[in-house]
C-alpha atoms as a PDB file:
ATOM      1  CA  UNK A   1       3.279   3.201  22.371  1.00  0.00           C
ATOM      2  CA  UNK A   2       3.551  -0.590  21.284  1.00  0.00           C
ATOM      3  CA  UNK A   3       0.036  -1.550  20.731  1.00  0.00           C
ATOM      4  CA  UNK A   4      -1.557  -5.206  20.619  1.00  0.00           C
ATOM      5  CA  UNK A   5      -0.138  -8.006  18.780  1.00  0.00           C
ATOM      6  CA  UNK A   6      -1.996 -11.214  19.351  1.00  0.00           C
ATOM      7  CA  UNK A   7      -3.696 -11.918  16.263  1.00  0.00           C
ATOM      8  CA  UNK A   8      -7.754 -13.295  16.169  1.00  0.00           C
ATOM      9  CA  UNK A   9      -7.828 -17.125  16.251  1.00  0.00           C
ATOM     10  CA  UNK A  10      -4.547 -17.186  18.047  1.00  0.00           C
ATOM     11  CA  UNK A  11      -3.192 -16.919  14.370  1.00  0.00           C
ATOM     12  CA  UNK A  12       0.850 -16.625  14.595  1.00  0.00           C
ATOM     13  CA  UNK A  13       1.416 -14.096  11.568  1.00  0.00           C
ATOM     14  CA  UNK A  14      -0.741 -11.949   9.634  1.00  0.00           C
ATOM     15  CA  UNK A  15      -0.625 -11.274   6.368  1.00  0.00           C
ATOM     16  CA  UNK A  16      -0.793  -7.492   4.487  1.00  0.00           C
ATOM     17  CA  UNK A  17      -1.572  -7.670   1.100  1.00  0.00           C
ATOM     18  CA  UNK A  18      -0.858  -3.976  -0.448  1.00  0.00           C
ATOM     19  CA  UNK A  19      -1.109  -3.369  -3.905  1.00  0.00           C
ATOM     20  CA  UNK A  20      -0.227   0.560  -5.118  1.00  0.00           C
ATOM     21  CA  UNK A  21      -2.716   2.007  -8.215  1.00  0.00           C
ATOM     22  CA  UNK A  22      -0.460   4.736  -9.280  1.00  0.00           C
ATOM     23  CA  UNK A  23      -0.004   7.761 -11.804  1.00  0.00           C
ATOM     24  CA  UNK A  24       2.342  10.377 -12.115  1.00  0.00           C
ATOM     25  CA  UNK A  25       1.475  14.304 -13.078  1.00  0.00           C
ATOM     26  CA  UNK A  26       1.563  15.336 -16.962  1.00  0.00           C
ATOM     27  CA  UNK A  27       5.348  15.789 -17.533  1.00  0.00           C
ATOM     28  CA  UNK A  28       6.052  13.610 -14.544  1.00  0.00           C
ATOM     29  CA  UNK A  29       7.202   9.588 -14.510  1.00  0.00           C
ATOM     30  CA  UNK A  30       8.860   7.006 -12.280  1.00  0.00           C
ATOM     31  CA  UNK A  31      12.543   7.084 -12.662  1.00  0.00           C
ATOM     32  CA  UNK A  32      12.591   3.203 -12.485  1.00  0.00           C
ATOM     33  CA  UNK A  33      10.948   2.775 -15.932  1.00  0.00           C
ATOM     34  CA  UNK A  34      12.750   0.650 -18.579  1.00  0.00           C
ATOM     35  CA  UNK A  35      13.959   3.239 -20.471  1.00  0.00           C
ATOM     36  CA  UNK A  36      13.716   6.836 -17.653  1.00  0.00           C
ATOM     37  CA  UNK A  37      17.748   6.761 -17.584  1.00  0.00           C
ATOM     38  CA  UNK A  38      18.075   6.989 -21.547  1.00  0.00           C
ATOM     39  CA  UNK A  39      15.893   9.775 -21.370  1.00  0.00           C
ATOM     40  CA  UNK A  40      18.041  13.295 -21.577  1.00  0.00           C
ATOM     41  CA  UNK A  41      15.692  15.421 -22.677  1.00  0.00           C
ATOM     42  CA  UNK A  42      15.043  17.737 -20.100  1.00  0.00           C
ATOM     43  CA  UNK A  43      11.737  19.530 -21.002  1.00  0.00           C
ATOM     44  CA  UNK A  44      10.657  16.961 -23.187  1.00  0.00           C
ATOM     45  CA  UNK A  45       7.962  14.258 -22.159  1.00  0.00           C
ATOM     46  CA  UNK A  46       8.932  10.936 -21.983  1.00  0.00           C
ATOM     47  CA  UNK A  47       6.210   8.491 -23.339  1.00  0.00           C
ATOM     48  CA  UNK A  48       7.296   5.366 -23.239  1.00  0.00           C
ATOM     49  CA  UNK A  49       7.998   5.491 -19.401  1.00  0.00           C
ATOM     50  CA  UNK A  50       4.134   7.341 -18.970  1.00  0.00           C
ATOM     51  CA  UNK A  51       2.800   4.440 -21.202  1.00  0.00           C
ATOM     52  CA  UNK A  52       4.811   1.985 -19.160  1.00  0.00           C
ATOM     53  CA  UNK A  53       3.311   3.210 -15.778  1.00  0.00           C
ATOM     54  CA  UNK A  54      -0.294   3.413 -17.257  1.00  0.00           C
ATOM     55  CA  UNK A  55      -0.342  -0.385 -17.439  1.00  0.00           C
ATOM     56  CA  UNK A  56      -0.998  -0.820 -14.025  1.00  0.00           C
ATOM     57  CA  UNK A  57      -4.564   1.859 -14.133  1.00  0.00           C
ATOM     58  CA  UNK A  58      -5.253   0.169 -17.647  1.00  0.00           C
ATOM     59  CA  UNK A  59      -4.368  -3.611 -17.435  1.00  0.00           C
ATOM     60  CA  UNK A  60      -2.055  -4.796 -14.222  1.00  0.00           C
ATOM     61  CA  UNK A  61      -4.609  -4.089 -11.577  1.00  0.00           C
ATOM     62  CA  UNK A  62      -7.412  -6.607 -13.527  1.00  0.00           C
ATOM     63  CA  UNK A  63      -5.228  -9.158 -13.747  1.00  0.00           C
ATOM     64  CA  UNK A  64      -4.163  -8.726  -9.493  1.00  0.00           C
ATOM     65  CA  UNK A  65      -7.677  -8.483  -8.557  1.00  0.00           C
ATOM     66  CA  UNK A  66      -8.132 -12.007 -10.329  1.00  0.00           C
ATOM     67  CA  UNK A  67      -4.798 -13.077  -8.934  1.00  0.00           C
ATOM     68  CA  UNK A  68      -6.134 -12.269  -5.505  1.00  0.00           C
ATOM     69  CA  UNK A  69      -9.141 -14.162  -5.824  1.00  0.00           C
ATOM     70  CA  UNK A  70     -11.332 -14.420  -1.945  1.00  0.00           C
ATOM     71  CA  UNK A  71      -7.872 -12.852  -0.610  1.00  0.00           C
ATOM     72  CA  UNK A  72      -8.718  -8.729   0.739  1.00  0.00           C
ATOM     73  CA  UNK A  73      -6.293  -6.397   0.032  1.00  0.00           C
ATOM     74  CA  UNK A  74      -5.392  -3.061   0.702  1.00  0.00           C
ATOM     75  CA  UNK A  75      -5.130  -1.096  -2.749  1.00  0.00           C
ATOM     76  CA  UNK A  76      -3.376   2.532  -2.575  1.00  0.00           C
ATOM     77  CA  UNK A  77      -5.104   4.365  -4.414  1.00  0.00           C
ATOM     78  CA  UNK A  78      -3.746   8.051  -6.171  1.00  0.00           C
ATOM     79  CA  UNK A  79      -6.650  10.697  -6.192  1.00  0.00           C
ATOM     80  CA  UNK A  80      -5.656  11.179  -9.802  1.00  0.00           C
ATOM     81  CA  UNK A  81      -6.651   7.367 -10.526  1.00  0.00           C
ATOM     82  CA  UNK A  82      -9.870   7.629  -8.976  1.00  0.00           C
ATOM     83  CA  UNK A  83     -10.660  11.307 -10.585  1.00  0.00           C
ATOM     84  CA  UNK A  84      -9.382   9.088 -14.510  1.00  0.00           C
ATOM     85  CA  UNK A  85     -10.357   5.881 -13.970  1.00  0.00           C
ATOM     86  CA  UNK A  86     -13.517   5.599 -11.225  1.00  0.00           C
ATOM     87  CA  UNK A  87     -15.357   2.637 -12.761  1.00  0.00           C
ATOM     88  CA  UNK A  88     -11.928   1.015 -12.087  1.00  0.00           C
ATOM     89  CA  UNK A  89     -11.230   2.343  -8.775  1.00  0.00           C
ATOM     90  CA  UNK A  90     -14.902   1.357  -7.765  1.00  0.00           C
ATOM     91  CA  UNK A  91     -14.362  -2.399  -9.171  1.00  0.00           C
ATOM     92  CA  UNK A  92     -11.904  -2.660  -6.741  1.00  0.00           C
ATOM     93  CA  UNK A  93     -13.704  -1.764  -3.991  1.00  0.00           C
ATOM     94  CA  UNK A  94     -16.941  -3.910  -5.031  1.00  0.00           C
ATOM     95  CA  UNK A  95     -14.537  -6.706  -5.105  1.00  0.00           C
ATOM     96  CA  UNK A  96     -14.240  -6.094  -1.420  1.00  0.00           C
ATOM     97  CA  UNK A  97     -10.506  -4.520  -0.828  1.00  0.00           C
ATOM     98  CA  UNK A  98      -9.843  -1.767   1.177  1.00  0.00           C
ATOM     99  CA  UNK A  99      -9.195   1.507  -0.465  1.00  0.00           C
ATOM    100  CA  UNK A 100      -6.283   3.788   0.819  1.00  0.00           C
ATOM    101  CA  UNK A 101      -5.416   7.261   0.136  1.00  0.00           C
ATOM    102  CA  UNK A 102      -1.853   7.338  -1.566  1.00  0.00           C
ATOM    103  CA  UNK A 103      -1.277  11.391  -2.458  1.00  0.00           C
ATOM    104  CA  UNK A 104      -3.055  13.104  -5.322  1.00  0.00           C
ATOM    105  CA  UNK A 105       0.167  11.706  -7.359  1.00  0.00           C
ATOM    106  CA  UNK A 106       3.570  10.010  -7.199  1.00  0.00           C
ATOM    107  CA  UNK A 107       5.522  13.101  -7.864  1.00  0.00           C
ATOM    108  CA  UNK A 108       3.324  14.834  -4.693  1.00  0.00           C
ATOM    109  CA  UNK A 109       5.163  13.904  -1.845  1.00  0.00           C
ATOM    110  CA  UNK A 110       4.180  15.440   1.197  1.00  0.00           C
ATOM    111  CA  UNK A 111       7.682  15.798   2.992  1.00  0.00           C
ATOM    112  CA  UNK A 112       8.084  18.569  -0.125  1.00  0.00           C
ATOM    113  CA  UNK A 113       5.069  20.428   1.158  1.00  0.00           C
ATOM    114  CA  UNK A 114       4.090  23.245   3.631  1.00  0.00           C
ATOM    115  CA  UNK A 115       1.486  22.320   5.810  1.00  0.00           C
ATOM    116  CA  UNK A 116      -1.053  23.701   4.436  1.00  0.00           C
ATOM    117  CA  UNK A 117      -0.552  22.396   1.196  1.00  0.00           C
ATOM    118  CA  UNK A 118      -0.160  19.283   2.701  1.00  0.00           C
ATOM    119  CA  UNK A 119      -3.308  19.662   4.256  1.00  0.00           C
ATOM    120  CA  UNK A 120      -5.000  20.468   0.844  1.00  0.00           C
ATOM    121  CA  UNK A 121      -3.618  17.238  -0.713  1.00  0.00           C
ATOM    122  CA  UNK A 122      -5.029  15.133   1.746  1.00  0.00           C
ATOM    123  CA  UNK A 123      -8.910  16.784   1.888  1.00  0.00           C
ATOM    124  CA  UNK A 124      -8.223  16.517  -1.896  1.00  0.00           C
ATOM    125  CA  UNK A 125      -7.808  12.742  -1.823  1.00  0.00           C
ATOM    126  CA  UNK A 126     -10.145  12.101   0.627  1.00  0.00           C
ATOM    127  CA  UNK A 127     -12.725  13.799  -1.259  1.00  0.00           C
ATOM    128  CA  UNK A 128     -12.407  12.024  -4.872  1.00  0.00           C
ATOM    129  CA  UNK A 129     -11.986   8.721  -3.040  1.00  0.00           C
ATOM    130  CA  UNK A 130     -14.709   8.983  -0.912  1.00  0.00           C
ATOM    131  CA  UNK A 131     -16.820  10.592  -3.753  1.00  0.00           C
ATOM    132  CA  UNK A 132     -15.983   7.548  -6.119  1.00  0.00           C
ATOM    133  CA  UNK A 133     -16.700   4.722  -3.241  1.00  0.00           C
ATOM    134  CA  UNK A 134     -19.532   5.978  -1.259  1.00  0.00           C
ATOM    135  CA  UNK A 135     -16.300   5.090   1.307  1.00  0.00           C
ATOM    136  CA  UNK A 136     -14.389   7.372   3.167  1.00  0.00           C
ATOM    137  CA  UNK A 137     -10.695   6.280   3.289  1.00  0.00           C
ATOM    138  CA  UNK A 138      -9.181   5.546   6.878  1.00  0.00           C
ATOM    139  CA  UNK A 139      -5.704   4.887   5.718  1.00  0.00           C
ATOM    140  CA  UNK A 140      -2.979   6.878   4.147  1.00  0.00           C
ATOM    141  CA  UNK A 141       0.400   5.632   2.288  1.00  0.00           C
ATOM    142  CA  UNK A 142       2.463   8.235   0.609  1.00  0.00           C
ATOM    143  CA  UNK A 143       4.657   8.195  -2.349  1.00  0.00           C
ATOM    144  CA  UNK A 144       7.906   6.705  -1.414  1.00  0.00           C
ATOM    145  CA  UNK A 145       6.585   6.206   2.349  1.00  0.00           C
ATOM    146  CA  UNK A 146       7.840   9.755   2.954  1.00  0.00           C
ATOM    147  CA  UNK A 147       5.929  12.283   4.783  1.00  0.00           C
ATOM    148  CA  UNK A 148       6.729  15.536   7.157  1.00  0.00           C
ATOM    149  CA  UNK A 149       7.148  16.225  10.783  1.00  0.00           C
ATOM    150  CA  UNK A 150       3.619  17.195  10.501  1.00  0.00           C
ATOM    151  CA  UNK A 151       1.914  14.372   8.718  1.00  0.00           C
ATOM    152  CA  UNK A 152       0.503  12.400  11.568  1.00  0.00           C
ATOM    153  CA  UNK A 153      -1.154  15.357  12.859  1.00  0.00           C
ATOM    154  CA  UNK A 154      -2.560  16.011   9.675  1.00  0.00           C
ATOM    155  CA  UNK A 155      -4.026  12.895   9.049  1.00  0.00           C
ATOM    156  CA  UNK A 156      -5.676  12.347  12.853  1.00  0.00           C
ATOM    157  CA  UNK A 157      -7.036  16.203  12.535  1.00  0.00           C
ATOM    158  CA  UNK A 158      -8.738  14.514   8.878  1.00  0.00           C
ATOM    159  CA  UNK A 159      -9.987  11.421  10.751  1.00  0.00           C
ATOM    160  CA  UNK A 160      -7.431   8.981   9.110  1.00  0.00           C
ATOM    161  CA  UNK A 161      -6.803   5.992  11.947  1.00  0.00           C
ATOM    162  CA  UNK A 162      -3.623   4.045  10.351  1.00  0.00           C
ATOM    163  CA  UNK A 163      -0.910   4.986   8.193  1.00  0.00           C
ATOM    164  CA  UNK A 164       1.567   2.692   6.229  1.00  0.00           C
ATOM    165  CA  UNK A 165       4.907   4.886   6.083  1.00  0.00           C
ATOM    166  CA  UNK A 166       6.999   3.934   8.661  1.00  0.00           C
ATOM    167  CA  UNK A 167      10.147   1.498   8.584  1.00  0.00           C
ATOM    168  CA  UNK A 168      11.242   1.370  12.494  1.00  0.00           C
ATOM    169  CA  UNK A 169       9.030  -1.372  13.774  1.00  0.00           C
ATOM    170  CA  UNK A 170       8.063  -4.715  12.817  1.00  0.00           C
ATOM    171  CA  UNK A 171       5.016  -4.997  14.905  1.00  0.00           C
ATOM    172  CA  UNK A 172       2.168  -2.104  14.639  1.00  0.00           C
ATOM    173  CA  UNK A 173       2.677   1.391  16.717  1.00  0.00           C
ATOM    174  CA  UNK A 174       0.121   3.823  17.978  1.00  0.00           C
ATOM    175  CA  UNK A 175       1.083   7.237  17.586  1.00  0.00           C
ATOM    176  CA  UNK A 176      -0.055  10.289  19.742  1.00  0.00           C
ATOM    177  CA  UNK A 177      -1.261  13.329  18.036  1.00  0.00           C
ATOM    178  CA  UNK A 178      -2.955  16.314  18.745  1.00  0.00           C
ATOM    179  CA  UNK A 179      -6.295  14.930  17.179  1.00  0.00           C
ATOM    180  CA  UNK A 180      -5.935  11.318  18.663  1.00  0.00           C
ATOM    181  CA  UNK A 181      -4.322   7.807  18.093  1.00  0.00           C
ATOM    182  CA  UNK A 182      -2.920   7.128  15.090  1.00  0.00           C
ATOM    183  CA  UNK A 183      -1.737   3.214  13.818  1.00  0.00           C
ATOM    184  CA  UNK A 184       1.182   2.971  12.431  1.00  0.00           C
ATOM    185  CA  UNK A 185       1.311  -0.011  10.371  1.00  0.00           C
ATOM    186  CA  UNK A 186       5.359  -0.540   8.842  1.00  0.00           C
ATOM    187  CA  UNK A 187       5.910  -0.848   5.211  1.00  0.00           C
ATOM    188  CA  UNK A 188       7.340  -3.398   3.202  1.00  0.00           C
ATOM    189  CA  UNK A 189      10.607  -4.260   3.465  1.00  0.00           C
ATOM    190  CA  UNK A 190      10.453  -5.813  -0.185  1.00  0.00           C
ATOM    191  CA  UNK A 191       8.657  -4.670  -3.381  1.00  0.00           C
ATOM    192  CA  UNK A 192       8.274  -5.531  -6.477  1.00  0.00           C
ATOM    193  CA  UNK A 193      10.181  -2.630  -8.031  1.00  0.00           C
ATOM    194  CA  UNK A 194      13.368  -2.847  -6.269  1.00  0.00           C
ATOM    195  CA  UNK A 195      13.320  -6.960  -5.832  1.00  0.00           C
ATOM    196  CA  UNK A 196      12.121  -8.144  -8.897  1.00  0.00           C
ATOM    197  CA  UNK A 197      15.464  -7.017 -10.334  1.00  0.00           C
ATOM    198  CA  UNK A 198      16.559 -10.498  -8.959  1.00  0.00           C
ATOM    199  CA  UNK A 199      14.095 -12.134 -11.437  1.00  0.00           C
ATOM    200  CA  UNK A 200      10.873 -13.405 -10.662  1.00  0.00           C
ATOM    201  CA  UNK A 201      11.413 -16.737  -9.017  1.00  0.00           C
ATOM    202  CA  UNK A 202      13.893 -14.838  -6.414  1.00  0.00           C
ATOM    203  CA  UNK A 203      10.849 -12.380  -5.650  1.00  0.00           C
ATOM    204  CA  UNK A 204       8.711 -15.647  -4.843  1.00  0.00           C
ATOM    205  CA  UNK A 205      11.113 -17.242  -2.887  1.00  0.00           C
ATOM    206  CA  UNK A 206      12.161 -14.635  -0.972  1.00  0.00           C
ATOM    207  CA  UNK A 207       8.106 -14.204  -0.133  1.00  0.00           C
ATOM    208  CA  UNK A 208       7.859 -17.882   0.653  1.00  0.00           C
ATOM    209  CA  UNK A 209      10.716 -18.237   2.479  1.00  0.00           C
ATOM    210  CA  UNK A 210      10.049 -14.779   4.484  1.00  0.00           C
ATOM    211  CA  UNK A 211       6.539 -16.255   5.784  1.00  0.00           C
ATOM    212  CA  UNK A 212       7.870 -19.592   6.413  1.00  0.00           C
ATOM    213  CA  UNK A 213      10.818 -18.270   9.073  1.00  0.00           C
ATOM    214  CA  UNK A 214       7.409 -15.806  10.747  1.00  0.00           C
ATOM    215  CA  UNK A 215       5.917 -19.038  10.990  1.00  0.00           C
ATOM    216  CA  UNK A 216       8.575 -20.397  12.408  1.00  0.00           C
ATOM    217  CA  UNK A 217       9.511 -18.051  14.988  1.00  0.00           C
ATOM    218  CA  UNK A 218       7.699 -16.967  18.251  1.00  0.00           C
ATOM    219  CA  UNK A 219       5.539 -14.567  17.184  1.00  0.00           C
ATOM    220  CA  UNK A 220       3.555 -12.846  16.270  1.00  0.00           C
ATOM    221  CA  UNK A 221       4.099 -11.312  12.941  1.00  0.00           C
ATOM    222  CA  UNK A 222       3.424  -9.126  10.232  1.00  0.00           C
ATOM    223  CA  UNK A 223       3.999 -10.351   6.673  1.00  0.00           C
ATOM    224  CA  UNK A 224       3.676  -7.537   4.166  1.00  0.00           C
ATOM    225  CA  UNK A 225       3.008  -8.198   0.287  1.00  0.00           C
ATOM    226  CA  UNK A 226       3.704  -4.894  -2.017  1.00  0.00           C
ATOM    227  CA  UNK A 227       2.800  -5.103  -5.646  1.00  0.00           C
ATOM    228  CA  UNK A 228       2.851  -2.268  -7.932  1.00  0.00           C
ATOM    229  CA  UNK A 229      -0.442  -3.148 -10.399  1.00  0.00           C
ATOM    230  CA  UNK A 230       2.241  -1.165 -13.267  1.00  0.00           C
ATOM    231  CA  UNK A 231       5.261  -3.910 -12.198  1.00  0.00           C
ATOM    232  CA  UNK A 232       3.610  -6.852 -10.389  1.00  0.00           C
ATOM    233  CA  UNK A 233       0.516  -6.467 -12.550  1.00  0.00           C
ATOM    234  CA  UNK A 234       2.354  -8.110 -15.460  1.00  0.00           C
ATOM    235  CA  UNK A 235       1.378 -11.499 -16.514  1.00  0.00           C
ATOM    236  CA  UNK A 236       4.890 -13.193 -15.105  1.00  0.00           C
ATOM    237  CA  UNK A 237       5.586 -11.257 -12.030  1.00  0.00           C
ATOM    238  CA  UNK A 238       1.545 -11.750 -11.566  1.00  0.00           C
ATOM    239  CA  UNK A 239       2.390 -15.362 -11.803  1.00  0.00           C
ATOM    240  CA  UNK A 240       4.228 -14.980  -9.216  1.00  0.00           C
ATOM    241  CA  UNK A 241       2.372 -13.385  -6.800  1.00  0.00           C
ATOM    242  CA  UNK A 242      -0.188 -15.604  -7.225  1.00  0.00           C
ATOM    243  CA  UNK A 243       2.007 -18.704  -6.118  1.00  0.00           C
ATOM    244  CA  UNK A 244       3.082 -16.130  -3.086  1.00  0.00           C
ATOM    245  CA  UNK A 245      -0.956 -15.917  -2.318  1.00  0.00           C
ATOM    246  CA  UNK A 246      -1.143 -19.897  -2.426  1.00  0.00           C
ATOM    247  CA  UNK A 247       1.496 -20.295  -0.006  1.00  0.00           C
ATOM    248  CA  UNK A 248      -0.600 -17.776   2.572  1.00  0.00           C
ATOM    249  CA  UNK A 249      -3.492 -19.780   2.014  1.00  0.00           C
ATOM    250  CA  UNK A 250      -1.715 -23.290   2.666  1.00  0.00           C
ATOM    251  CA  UNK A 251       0.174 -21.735   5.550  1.00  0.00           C
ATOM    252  CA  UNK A 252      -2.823 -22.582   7.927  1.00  0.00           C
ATOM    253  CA  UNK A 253      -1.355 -19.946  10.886  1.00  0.00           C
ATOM    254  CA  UNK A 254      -1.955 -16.746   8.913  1.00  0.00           C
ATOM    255  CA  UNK A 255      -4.896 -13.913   9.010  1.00  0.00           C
ATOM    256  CA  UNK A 256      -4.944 -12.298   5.914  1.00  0.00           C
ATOM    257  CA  UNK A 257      -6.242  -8.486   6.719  1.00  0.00           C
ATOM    258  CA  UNK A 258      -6.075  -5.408   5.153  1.00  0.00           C
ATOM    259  CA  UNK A 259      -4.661  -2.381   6.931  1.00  0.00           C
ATOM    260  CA  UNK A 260      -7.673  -1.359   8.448  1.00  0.00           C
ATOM    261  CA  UNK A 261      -8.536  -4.688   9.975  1.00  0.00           C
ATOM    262  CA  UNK A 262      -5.391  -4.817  11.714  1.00  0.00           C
ATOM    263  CA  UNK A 263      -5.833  -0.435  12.695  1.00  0.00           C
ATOM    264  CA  UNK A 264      -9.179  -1.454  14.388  1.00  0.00           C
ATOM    265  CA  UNK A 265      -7.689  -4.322  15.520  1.00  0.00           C
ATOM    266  CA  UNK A 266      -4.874  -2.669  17.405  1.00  0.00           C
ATOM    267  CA  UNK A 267      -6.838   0.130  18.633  1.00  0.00           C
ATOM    268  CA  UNK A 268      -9.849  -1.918  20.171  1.00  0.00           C
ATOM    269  CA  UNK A 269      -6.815  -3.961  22.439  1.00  0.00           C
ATOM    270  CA  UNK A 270      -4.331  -0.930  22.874  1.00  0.00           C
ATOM    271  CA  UNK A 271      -5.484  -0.555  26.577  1.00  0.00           C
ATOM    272  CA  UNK A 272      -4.358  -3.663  27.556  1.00  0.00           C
ATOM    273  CA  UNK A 273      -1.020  -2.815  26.285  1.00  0.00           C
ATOM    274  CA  UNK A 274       1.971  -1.852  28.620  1.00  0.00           C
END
């Protein structure tokens, strides 16, 4: 069902700002790290790549919450994170940004899962989130935007009302499931992990020049921002995020919202949809 797409205000394009808090399982890492692919040891922990996607629990998501200034967010949040590093997860969410579910870890993707272990990992991360926050969660993003034929279901019968997973539309969806409407808000076409291979002034200006053609065009629009706090957390890329975030705020035509905003949003005007 397309939902509602005129944006408060009358605003043209608005503007998702995601940021993903990650960790990986002991023995687990991202295969994008520096130095994964020099890594044959099969058995055999790899630290550097672990220490390398640390940064963003210990020191990238600091420096993004400054970055991001009066700007809200939605931050992904892994219930491994919260259950290692609550003061941190809660500083995000006193700084006012929505929190997300994101999977217990990276290497716990739900399209690997029966359902009732699928199940279990999202009461799991609803839990530890909402026990950190005071906050349930009402959004879900999984690990590499994959879930199951069941996930939707899942997540309406657990009271989620958006997820971020899906790549097939550019303007928000409402899904049917057996426990309700479900948002379904798309993800990013552009990250920092697979773009900022193109150095960091081609990440920016593909950003800047991204908004500026939604602005632009007809409309409306959604203009999605991923950061990684373990990639884009990193004082240059972080740099350049920020000048991404000034060109938002300069833009005049653009409601920055976080996920939930824009669920709420979409199913308060979904009756007057065709």
């Amino acid at each position: 069902m397309r939902a509602e797409t005129e944006w408060p205000g009358g605003r043209k394009v608005v503007a998702l700002v995601t940021v993903a808090l990650e960790m990986w399982s002991p023995g687990h890492w991202p295969a994008y790290a520096p130095m994964a692919a020099a890594w044959p040891l099969s058995g055999t922990d790899d630290t550097h790549s672990t220490s390398w996607a640390d940064y963003g629990v210990t020191t990238g998501i600091w420096r993004l919450l400054d970055v991001l200034g009066d700007l809200p967010a939605t931050v992904g949040v892994n219930g491994l994170v919260a259950e290692r590093y609550p003061a941190t997860v809660m500083a995000v969410h006193e700084a006012g940004h929505e929190i997300a579910a994101h999977s217990w870890t990276q290497d716990v993707v739900p399209a690997l899962l029966d359902v009732d272990a699928e199940r279990t990992n999202i009461r799991r991360c609803t839990g530890i989130l909402r026990r950190v926050t005071g906050v349930r969660p009402t959004g879900w993003m999984r690990p590499r935007a994959t879930g199951s034929r069941h996930t939707a279901g899942l997540l309406s019968e657990a009271g989620y009302r958006w997820t971020g997973d899906h790549c097939d539309h550019d303007l928000p969806q409402v899904l049917s499931t057996a426990h309700g409407p479900l948002v379904s808000l798309m993800h990013s076409d552009h990250s920092d992990v697979r773009e900022a291979a193109a150095g960091p002034y081609a990440y920016r200006d593909l950003h800047r020049e991204l908004l500026d053609q939604m602005l632009a065009a007809p409309g409306p629009g959604v203009f999605r921002l991923t950061i990684h706090a373990h990639v884009g957390g990193r004082p240059l890329l972080a740099g350049m995020v920020g000048q991404i975030l000034d060109h938002i705020r300069e833009s005049g035509d653009v409601w920055v919202a976080t996920h939930a905003q824009v669920a709420e949003h979409v199913l308060t005007h979904q009756g007057r949809t065709p």
